[in-house]
C-alpha atoms as a PDB file:
ATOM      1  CA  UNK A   1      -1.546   0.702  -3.705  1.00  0.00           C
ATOM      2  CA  UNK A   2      -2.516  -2.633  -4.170  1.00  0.00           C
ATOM      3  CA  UNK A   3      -6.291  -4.197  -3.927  1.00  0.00           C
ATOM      4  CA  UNK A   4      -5.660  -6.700  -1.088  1.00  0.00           C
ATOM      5  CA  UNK A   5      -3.389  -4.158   0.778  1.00  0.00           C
ATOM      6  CA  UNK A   6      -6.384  -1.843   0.903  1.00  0.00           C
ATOM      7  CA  UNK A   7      -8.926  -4.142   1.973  1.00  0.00           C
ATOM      8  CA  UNK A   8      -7.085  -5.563   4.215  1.00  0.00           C
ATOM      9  CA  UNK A   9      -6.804  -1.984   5.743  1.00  0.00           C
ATOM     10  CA  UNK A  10     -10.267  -1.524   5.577  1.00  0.00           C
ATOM     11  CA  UNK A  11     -11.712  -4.795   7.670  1.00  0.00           C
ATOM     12  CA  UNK A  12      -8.664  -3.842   9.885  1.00  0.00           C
ATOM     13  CA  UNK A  13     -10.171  -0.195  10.000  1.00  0.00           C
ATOM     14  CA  UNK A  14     -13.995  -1.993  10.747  1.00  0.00           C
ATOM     15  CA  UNK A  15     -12.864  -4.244  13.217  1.00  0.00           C
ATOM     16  CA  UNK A  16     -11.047  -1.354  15.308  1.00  0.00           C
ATOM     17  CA  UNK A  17     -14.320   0.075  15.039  1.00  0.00           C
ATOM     18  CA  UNK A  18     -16.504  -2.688  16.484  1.00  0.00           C
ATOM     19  CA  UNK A  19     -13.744  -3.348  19.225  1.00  0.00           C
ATOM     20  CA  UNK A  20     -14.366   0.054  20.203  1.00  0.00           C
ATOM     21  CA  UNK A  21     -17.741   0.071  20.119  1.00  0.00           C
ATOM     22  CA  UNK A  22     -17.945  -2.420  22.239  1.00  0.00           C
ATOM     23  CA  UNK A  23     -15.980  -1.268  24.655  1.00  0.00           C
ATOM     24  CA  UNK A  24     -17.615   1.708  24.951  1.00  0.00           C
ATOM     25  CA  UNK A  25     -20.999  -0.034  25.673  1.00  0.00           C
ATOM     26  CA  UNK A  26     -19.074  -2.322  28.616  1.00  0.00           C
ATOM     27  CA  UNK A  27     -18.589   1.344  29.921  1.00  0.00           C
ATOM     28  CA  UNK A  28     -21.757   2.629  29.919  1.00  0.00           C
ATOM     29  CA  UNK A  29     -22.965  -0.478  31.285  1.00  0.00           C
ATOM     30  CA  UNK A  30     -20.441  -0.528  33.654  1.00  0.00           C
ATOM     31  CA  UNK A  31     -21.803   2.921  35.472  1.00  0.00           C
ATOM     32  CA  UNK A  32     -25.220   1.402  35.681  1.00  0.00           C
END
């Protein structure tokens, strides 16, 4: 596997993450 391959897995990988996170709070907000 190459270097940039990988990494560009990973931010892919974090930015799932914080796209998910977020939604996650709209929906907890959302029940308030």
């Amino acid at each position: 596997m190459g270097g940039k391959t990988y990494d560009q897995f990973k931010s892919l990988q974090k930015a799932r993450k914080i796209k998910e996170n977020k939604e996650q709070k709209k929906e907890t907000e959302d029940k308030k």
